[in-house]
Protein backbone atom coordinates (compact mmCIF):
# COMPACT_ATOMS: atom_id res chain seq x y z
CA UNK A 1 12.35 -13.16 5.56
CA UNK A 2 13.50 -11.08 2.67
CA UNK A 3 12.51 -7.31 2.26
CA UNK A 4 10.15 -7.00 -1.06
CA UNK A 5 11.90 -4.20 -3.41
CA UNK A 6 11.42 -0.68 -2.45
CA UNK A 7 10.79 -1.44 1.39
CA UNK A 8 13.05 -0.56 4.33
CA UNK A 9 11.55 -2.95 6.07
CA UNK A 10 8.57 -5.64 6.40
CA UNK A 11 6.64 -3.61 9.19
CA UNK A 12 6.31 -1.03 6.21
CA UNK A 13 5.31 -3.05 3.92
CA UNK A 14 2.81 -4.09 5.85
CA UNK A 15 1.83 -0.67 7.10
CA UNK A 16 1.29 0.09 3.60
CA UNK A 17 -0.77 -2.55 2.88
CA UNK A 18 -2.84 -2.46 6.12
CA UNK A 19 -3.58 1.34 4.71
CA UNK A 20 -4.62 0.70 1.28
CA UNK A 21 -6.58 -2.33 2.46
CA UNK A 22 -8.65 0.35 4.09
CA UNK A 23 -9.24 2.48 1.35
CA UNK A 24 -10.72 -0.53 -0.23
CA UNK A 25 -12.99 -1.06 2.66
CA UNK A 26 -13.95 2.37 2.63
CA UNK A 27 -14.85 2.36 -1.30
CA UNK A 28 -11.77 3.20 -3.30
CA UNK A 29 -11.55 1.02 -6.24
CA UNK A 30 -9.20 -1.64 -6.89
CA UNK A 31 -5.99 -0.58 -9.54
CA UNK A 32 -5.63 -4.13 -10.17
CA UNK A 33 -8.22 -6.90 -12.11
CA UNK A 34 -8.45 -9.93 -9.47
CA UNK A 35 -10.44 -12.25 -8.87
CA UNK A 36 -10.79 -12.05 -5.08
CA UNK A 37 -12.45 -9.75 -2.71
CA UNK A 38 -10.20 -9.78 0.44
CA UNK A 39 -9.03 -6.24 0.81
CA UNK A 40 -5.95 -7.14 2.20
CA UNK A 41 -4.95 -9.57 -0.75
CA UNK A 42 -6.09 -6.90 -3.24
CA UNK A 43 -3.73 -4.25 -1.50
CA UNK A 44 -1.36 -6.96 -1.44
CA UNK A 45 -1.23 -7.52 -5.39
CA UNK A 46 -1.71 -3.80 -5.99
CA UNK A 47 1.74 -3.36 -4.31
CA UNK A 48 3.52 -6.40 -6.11
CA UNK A 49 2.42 -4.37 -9.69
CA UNK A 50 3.74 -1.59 -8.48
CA UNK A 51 0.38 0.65 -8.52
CA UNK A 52 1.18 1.62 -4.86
CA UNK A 53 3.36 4.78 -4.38
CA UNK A 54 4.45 5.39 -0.68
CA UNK A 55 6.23 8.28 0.60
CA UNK A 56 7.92 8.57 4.10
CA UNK A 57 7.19 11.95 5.91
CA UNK A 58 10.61 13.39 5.88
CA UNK A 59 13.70 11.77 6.31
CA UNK A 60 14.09 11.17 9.76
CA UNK A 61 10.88 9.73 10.32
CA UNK A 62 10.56 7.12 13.11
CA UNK A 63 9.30 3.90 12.63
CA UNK A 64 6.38 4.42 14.46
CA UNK A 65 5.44 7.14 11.84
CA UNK A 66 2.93 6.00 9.16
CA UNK A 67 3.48 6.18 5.33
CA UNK A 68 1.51 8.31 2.81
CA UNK A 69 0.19 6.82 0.11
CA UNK A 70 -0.09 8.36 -2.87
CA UNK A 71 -2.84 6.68 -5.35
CA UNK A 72 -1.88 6.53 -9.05
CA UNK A 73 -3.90 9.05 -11.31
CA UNK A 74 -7.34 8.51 -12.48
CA UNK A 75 -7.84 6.24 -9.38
CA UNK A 76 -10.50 6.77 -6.45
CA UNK A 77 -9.31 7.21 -3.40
């Protein structure tokens, strides 16, 4: 499976996902027009356009250690 750009690996990727797909559940708007309403697939597309930012608590962080995310201005989070 390749890495999609930006990622380290796929479990962050999908860490990141899993998190924004929560702060859809819990209200935050969508930063990308679609047509569907599964959370997850929303977060999904929202990361392909590159409307996600992600930052990794400091540089030796472990793996088990979840990302930040970092919402793009004028967005709810």
């Amino acid at each position: 499976m390749e890495l999609y750009k930006g990622f380290d690996s796929n479990y962050r990727y999908i860490l990141v996902a899993a998190r924004r797909a929560r702060q859809i559940q819990s209200g935050a708007l969508p930063l990308v027009d679609t047509g569907s309403r599964k959370p997850c697939r929303i977060a999904e597309q929202e990361i392909q356009a590159d409307k996600i930012k992600w930052l990794i608590p400091g540089k030796e962080a472990a793996e088990s250690e979840q990302p930040e995310l970092v919402a793009e201005p004028g967005s709810q989070k």
